[in-house]
C-alpha atoms as a PDB file:
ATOM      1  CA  UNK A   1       5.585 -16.297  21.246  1.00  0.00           C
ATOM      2  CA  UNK A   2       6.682 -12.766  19.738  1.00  0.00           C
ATOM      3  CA  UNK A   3       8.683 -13.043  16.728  1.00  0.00           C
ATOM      4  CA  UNK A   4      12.969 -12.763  16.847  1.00  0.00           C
ATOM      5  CA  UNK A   5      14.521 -11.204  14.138  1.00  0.00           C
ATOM      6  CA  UNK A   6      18.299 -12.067  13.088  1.00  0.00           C
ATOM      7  CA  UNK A   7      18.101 -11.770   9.508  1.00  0.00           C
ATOM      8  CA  UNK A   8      16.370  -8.357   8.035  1.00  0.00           C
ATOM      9  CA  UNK A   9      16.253  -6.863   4.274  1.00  0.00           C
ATOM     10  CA  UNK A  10      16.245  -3.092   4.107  1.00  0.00           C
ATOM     11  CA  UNK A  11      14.790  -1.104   0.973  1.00  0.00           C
ATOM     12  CA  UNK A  12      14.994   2.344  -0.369  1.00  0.00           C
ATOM     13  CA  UNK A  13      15.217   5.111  -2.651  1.00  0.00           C
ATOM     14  CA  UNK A  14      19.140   4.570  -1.913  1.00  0.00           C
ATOM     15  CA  UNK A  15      20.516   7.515  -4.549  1.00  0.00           C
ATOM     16  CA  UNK A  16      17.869   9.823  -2.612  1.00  0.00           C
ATOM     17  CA  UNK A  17      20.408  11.367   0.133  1.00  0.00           C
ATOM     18  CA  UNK A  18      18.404  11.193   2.683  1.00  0.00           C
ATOM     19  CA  UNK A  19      17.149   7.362   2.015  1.00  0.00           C
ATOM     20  CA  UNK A  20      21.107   6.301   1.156  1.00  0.00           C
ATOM     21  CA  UNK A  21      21.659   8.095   4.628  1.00  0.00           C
ATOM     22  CA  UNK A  22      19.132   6.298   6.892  1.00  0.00           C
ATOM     23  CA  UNK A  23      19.638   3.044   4.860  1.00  0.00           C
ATOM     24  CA  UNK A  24      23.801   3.242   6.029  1.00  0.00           C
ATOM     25  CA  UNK A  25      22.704   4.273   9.504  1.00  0.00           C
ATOM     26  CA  UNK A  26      20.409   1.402  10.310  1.00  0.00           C
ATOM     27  CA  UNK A  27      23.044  -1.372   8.119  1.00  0.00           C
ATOM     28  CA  UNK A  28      25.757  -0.240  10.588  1.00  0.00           C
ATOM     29  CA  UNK A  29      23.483  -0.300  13.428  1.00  0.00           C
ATOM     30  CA  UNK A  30      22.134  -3.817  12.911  1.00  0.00           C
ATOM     31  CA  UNK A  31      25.438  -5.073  12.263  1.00  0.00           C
ATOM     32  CA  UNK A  32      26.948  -3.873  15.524  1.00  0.00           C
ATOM     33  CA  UNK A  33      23.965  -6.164  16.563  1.00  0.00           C
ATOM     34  CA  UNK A  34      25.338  -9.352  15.126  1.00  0.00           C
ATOM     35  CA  UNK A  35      22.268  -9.050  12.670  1.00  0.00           C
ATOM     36  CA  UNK A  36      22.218 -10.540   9.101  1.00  0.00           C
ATOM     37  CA  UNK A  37      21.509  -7.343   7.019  1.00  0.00           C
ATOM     38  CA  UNK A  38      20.606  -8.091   3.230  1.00  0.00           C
ATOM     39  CA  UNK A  39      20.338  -5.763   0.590  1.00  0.00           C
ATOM     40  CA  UNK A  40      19.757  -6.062  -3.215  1.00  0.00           C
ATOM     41  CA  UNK A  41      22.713  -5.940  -5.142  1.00  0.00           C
ATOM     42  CA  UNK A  42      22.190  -2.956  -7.189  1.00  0.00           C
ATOM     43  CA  UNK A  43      22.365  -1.221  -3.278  1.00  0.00           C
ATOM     44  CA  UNK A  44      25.018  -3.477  -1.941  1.00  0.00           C
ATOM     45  CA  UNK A  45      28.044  -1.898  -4.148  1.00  0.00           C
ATOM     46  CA  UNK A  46      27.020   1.648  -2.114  1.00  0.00           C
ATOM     47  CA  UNK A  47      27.592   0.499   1.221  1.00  0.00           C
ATOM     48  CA  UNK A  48      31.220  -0.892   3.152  1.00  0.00           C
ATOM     49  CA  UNK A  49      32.329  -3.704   3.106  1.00  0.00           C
ATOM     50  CA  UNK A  50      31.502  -6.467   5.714  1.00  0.00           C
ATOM     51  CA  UNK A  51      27.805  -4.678   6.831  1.00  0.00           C
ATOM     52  CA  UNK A  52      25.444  -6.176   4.416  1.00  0.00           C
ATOM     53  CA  UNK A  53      25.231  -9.225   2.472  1.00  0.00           C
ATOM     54  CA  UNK A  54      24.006  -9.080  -1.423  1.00  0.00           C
ATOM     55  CA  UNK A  55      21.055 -10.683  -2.133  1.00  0.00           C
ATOM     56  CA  UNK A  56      17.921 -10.203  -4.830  1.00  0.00           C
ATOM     57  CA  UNK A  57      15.333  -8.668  -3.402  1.00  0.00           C
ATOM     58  CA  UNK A  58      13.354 -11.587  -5.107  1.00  0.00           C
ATOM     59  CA  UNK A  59      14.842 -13.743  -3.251  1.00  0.00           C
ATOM     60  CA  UNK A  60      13.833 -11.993   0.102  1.00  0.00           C
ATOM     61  CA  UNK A  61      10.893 -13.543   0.906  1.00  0.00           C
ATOM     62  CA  UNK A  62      12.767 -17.064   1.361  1.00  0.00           C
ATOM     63  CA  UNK A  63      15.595 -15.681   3.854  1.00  0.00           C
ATOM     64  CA  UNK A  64      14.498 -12.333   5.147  1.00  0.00           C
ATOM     65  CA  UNK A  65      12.565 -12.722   8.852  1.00  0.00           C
ATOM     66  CA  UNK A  66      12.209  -8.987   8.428  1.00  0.00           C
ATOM     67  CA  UNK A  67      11.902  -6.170   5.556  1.00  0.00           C
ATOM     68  CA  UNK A  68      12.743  -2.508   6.811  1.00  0.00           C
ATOM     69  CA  UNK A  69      11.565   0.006   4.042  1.00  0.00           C
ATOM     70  CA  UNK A  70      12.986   3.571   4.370  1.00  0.00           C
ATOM     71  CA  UNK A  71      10.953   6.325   2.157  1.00  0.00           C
ATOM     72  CA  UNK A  72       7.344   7.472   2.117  1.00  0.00           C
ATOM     73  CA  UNK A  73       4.475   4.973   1.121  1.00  0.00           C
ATOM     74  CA  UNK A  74       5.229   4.470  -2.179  1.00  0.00           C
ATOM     75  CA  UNK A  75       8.414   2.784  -0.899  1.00  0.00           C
ATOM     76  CA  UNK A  76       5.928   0.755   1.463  1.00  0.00           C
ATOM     77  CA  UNK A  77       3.795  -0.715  -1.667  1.00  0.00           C
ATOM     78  CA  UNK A  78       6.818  -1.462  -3.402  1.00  0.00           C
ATOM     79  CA  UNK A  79       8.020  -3.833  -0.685  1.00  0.00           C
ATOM     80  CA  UNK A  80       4.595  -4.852   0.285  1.00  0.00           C
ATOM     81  CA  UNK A  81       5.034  -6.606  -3.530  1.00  0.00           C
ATOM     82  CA  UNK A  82       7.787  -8.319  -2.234  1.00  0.00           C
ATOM     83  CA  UNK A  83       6.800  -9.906   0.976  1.00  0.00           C
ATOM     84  CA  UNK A  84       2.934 -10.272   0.333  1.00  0.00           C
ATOM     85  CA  UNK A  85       1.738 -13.791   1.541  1.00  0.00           C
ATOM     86  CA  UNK A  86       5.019 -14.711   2.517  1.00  0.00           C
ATOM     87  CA  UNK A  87       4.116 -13.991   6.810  1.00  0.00           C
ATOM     88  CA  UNK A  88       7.740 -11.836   6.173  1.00  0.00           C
ATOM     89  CA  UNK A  89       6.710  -8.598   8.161  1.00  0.00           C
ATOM     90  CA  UNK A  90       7.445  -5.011   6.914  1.00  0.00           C
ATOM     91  CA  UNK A  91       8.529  -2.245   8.827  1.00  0.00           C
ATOM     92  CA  UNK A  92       8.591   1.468   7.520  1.00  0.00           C
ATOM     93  CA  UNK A  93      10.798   4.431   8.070  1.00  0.00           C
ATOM     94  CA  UNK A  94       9.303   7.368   7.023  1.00  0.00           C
ATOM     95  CA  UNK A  95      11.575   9.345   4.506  1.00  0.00           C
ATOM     96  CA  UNK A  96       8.395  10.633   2.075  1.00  0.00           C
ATOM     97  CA  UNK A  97       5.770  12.787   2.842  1.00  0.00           C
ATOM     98  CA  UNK A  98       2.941  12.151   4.257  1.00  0.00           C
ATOM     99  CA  UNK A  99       3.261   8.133   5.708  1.00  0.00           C
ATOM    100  CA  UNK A 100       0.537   6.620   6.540  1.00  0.00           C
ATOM    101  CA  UNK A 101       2.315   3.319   6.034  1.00  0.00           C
ATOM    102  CA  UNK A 102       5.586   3.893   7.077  1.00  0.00           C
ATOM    103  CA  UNK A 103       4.758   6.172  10.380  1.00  0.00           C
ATOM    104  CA  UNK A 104       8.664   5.594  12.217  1.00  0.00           C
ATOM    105  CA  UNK A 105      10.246   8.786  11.864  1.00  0.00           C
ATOM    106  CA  UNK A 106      13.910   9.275  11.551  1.00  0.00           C
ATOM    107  CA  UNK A 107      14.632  10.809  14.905  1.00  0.00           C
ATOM    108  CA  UNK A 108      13.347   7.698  16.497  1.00  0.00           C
ATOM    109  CA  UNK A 109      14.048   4.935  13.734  1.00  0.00           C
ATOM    110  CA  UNK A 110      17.023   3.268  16.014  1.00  0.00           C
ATOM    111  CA  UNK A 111      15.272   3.591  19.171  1.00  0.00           C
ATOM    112  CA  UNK A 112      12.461   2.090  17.733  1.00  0.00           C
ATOM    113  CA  UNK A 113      14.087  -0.660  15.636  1.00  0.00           C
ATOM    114  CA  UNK A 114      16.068  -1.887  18.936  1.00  0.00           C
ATOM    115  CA  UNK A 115      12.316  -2.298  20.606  1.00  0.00           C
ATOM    116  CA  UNK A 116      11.423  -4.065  17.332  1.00  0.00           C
ATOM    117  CA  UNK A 117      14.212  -6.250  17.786  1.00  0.00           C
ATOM    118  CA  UNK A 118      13.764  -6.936  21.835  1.00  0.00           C
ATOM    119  CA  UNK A 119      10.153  -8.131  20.268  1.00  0.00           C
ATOM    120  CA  UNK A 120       8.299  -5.031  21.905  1.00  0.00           C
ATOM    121  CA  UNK A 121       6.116  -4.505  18.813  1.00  0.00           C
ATOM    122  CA  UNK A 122       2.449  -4.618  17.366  1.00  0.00           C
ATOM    123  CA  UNK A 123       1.462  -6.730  14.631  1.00  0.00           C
ATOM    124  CA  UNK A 124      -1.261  -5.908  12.101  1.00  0.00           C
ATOM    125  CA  UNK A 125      -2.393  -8.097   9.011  1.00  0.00           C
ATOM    126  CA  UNK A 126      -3.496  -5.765   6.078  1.00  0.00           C
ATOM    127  CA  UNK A 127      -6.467  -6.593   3.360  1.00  0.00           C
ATOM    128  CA  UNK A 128      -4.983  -6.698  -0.370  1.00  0.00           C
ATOM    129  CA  UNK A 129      -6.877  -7.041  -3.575  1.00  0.00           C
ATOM    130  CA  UNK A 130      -6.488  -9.347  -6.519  1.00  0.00           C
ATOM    131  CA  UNK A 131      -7.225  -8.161  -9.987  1.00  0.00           C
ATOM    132  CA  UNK A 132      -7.773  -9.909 -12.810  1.00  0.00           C
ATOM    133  CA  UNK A 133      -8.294  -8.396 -16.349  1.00  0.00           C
ATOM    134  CA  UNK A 134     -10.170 -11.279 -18.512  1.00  0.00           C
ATOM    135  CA  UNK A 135     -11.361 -11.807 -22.054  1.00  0.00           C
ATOM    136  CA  UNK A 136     -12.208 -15.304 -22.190  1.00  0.00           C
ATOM    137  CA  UNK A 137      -9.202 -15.693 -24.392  1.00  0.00           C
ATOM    138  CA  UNK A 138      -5.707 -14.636 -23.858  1.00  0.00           C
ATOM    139  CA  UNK A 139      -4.114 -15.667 -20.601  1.00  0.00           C
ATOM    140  CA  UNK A 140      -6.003 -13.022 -17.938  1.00  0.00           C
ATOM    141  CA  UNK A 141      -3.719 -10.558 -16.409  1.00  0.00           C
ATOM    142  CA  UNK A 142      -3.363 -10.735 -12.533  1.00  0.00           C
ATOM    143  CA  UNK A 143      -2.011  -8.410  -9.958  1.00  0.00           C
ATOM    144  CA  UNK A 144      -2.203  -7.643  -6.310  1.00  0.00           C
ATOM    145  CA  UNK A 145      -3.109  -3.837  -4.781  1.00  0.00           C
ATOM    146  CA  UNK A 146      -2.513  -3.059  -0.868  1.00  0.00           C
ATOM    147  CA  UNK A 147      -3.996   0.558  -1.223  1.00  0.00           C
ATOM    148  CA  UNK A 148      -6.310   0.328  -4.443  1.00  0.00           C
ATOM    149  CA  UNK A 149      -7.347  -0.894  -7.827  1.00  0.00           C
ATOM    150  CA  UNK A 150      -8.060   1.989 -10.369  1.00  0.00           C
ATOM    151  CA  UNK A 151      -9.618   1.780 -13.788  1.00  0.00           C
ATOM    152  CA  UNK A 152      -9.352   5.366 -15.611  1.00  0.00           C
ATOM    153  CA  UNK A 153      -9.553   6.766 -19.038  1.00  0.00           C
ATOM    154  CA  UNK A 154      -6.361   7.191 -21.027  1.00  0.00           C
ATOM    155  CA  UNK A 155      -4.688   9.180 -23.585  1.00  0.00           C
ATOM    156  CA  UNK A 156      -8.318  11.008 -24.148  1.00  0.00           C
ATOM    157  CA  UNK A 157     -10.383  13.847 -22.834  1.00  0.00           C
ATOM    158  CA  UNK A 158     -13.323  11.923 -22.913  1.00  0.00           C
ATOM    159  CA  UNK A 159     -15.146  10.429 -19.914  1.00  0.00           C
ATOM    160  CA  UNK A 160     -15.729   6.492 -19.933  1.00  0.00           C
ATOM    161  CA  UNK A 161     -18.948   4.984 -19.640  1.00  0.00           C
ATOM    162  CA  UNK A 162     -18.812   1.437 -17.172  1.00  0.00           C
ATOM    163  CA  UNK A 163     -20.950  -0.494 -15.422  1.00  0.00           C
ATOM    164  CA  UNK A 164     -19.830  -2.111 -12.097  1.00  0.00           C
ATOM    165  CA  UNK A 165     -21.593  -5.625 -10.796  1.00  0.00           C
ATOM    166  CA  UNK A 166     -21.101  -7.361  -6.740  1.00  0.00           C
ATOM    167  CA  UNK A 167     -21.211 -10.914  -6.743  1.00  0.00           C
ATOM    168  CA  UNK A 168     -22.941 -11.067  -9.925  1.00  0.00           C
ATOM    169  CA  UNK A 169     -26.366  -8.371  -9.467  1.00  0.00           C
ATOM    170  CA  UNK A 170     -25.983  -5.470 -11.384  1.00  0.00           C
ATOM    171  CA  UNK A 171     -25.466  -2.332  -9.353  1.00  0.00           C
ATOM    172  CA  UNK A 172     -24.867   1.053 -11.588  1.00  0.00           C
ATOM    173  CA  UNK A 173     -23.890   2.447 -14.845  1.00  0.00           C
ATOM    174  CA  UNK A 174     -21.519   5.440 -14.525  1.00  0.00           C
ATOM    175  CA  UNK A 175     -20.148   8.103 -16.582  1.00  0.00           C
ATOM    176  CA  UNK A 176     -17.260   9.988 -15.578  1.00  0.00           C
ATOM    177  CA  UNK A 177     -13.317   9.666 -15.189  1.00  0.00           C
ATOM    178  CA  UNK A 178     -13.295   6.360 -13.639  1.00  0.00           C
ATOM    179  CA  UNK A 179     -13.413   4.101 -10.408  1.00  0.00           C
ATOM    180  CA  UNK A 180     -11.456   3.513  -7.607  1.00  0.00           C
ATOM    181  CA  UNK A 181     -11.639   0.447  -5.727  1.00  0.00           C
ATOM    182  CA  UNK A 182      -9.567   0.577  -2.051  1.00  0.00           C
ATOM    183  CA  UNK A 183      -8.851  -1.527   0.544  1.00  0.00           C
ATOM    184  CA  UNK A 184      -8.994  -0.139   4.561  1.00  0.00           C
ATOM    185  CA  UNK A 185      -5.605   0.676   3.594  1.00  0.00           C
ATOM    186  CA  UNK A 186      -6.019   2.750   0.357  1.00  0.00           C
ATOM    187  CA  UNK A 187      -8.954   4.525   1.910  1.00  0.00           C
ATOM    188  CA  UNK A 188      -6.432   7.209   3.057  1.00  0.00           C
ATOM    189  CA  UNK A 189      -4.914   7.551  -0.478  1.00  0.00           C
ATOM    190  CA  UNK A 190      -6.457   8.122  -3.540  1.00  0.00           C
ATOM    191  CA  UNK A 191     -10.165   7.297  -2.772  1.00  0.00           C
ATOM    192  CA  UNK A 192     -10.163   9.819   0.004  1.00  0.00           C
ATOM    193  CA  UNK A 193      -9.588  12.561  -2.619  1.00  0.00           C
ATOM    194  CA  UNK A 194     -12.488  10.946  -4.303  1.00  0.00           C
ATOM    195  CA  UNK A 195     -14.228  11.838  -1.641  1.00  0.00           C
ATOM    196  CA  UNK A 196     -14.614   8.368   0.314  1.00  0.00           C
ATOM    197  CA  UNK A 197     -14.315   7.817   3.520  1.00  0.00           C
ATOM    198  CA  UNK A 198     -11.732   6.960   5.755  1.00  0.00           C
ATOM    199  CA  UNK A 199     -12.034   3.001   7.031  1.00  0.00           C
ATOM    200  CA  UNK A 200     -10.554   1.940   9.902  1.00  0.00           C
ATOM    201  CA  UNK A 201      -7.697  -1.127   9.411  1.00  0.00           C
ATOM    202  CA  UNK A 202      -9.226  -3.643  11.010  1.00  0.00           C
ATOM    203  CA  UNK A 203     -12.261  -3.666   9.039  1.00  0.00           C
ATOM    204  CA  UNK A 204     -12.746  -6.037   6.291  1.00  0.00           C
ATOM    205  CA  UNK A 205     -14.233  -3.894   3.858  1.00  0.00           C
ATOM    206  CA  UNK A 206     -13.882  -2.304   0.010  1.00  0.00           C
ATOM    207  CA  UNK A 207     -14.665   0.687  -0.848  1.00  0.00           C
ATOM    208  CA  UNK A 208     -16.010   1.949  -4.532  1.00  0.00           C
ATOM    209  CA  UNK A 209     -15.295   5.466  -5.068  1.00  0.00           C
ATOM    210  CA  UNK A 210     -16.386   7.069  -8.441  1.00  0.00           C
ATOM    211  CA  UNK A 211     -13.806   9.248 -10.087  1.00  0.00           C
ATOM    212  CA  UNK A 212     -15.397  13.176 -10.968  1.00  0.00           C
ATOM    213  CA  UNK A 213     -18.620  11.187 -11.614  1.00  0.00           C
ATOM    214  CA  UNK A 214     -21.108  12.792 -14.467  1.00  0.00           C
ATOM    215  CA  UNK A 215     -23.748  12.770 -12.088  1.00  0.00           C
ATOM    216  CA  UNK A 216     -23.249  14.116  -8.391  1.00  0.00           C
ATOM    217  CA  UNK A 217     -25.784  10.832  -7.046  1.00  0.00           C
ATOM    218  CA  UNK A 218     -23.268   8.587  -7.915  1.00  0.00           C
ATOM    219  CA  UNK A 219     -21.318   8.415  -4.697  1.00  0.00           C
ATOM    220  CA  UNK A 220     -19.040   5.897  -3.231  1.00  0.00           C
ATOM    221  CA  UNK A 221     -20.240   2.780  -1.775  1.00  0.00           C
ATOM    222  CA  UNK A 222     -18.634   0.360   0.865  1.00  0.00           C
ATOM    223  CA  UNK A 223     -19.119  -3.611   0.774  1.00  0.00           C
ATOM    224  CA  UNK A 224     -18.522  -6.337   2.656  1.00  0.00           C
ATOM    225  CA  UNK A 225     -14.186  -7.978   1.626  1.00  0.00           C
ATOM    226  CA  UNK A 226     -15.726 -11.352   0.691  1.00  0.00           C
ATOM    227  CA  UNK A 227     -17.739  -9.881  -2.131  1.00  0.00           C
ATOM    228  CA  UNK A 228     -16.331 -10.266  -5.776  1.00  0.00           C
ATOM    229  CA  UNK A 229     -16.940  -6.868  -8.056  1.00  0.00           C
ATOM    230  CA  UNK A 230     -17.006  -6.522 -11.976  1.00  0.00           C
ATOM    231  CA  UNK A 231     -16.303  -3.858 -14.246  1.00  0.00           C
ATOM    232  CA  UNK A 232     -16.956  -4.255 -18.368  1.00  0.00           C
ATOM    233  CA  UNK A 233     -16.696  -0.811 -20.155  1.00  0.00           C
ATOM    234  CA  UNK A 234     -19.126   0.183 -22.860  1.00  0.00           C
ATOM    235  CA  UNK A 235     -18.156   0.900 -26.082  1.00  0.00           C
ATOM    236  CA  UNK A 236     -17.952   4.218 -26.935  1.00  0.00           C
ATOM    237  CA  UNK A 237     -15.993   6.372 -29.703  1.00  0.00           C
ATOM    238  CA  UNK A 238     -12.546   7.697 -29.217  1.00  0.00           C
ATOM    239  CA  UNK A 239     -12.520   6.490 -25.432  1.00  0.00           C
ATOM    240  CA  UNK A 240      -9.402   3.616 -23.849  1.00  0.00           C
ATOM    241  CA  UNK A 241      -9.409   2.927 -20.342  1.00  0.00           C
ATOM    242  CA  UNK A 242      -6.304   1.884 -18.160  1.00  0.00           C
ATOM    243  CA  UNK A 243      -5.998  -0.326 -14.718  1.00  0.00           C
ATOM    244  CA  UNK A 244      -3.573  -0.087 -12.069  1.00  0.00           C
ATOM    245  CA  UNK A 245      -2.731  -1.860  -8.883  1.00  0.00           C
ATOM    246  CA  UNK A 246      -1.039   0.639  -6.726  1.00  0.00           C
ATOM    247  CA  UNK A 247      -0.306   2.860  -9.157  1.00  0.00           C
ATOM    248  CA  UNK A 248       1.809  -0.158 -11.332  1.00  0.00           C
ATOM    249  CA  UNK A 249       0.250  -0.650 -14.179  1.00  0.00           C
ATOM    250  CA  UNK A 250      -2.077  -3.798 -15.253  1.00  0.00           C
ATOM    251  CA  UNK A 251      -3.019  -3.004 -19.041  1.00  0.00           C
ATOM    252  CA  UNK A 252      -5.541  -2.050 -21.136  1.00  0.00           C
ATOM    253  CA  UNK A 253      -9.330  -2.815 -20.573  1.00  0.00           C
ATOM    254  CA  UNK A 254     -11.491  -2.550 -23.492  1.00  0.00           C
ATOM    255  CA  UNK A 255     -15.104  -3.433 -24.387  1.00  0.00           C
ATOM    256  CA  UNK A 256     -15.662  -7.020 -23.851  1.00  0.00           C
ATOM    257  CA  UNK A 257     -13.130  -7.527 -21.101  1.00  0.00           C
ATOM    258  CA  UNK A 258     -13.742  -7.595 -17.564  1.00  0.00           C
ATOM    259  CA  UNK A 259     -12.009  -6.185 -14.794  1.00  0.00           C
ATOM    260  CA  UNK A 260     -12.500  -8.762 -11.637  1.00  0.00           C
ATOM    261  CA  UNK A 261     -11.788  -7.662  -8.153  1.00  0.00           C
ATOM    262  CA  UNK A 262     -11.797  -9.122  -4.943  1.00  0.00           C
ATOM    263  CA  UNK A 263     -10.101 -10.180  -1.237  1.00  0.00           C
ATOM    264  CA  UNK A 264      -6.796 -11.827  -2.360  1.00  0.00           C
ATOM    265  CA  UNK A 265      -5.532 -14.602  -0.177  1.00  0.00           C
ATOM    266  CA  UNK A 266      -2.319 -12.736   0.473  1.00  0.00           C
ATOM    267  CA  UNK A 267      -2.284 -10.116   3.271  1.00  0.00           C
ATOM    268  CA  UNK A 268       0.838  -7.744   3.899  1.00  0.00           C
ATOM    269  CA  UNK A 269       2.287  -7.940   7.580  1.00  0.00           C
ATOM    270  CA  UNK A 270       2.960  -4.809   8.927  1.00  0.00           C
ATOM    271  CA  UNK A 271       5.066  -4.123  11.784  1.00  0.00           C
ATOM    272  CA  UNK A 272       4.022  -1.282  14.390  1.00  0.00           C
ATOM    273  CA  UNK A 273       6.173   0.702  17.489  1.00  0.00           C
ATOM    274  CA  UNK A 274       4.490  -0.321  20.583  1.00  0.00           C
ATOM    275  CA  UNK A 275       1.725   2.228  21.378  1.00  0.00           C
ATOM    276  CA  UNK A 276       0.769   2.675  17.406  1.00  0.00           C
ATOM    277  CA  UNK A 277      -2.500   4.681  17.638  1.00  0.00           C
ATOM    278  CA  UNK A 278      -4.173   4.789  14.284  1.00  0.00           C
ATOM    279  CA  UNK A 279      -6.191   8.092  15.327  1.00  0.00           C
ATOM    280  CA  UNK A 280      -3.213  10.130  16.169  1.00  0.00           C
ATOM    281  CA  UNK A 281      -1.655   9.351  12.960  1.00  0.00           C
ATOM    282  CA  UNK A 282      -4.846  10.572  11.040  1.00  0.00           C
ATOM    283  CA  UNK A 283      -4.837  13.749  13.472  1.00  0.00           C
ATOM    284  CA  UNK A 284      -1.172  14.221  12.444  1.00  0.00           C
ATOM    285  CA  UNK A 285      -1.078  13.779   8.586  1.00  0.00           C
ATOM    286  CA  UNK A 286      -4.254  15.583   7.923  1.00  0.00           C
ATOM    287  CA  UNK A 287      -3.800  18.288  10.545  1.00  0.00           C
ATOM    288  CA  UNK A 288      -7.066  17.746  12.403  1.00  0.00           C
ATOM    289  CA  UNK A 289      -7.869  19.830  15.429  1.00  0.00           C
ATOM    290  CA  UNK A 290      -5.443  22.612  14.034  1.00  0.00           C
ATOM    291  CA  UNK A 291      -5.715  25.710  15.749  1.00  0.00           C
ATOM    292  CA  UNK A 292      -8.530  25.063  18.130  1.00  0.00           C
ATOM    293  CA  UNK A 293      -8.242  24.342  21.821  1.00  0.00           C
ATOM    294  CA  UNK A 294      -8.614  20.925  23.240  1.00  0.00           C
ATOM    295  CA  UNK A 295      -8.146  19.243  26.343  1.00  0.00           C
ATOM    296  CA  UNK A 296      -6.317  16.565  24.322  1.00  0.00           C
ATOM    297  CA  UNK A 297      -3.785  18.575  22.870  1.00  0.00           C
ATOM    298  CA  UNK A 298      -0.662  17.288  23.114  1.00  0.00           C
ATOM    299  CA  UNK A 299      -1.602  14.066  24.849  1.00  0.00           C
ATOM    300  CA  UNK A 300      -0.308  10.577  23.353  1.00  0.00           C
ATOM    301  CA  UNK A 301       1.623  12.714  20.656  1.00  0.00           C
ATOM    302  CA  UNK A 302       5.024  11.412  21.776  1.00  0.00           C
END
């Protein structure tokens, strides 16, 4: 049975004009509807009277049968944070710039919301990572990455020496800026820069993308989801390293710590248009096929 949806959170960049716009748009739309529309209450104050109802956004995941993010993909990882593991499904209006996540444009967001909302939709179930920074010690640090987990060197020129393990056998020792470990997801984002490759979705996989390696052999690897990866740095002078989980930061990792990574039991629900064709989108945000002739041009690009 497809899922109804009376009560639905919306998120944004609200103070960006163009976010604050759409965000007032689709509040007075969904009310019209006789839909519950919840926003936080830093938002709430910006919009009339009667529309929305205040509520944290912490709160969300308890209420909400539906987040709506407006912005670019940023905006997507932020509230993929707030509903991960709660089955609350997130929908994204593209307001950024490029979109992979959020992929419903402006000029179509109300269309496309009402066929949401008459349950003519696709649903998808997206990989995240847990990480887990550990001494043995002090309490370990934990947090959750859609798109990627990133260890890099900080505050210094120098390159970091690390050594990276999968499911306890020793793989590699590597010298450069640092490491990039991606979900499907984040295989578009920062790990394609790397250069590593694109991975479909649906897969279950992780990727390990070196960051400007030393050595031009040490290329990026992909691995089965169910496989657990470790990182230790080596000591070495005037270096620090730095992890992040979608760009938020986790802390410090120094020499004798341990940077765990794996499949976290959470997994984002995103929320698709009907139709959703993962192939177009790549031909659209990374202007495949440009200038050539095809006998596919301009087919399924509605």
């Amino acid at each position: 049975m497809s899922r109804r949806f009376q009560t639905i959170a919306l998120t944004g960049k609200h103070r960006d004009p163009r976010v604050g716009d759409s965000m007032l748009i689709l509040a007075r739309h969904l009310a019209a509807k006789g839909t519950r529309v919840l926003l936080d209450p830093a938002v709430h104050p910006d919009f009339p009277a009667g529309d929305t109802e205040p509520l944290p956004e912490g709160e969300w995941s308890d209420v909400a049968e539906l987040v709506v993010a407006i912005g670019g993909d940023g905006t997507m990882l932020y509230a993929s944070r707030l509903v991960a593991g709660k089955d609350v499904p997130l929908l994204g209006i593209n307001r950024g710039r490029l979109g992979f996540l959020a992929d419903i444009t402006p000029g179509e967001m109300l269309r496309r919301l009402d066929e949401v909302l008459g349950g003519d939709f696709e649903e998808e179930h997206r990989l995240m990572l847990e990480a887990v920074v550990a001494n043995g010690e002090d309490t370990p640090r934990r947090a959750l990455a859609l798109n990627d987990v990133v260890l890099q060197k900080r505050d210094t020129g120098r390159m970091l020496d690390f050594e990276n393990w999968i499911d306890g056998v020793y793989v590699n020792t590597h010298g450069g800026d640092g490491l990039v470990i991606a979900t499907p997801t984040g295989s578009t984002a920062y790990a394609l820069s790397g250069g590593g490759p694109i991975i479909h979705p649906s897969l279950e996989a992780i990727t390990l993308v070196p960051i400007c390696p030393h050595t031009l052999s040490d290329r990026p690897i992909v691995i089965r989801n169910d496989a657990r990866i470790e990182v230790r740095v080596l000591e070495r002078p005037d270096t620090r390293a730095e992890v992040s989980c979608d760009g938020q930061p986790l802390g410090e990792l120094t020499a004798g710590q341990r940077l765990l990574v794996r499949a976290a039991e959470e997994r984002v629900v995103l929320i698709h248009p009907r139709g959703y064709d993962y192939f177009r989108l790549l031909r659209s945000k990374l202007h495949w096929g440009r200038g050539s002739q095809s006998r596919y041009d301009g087919v399924g690009e509605g």
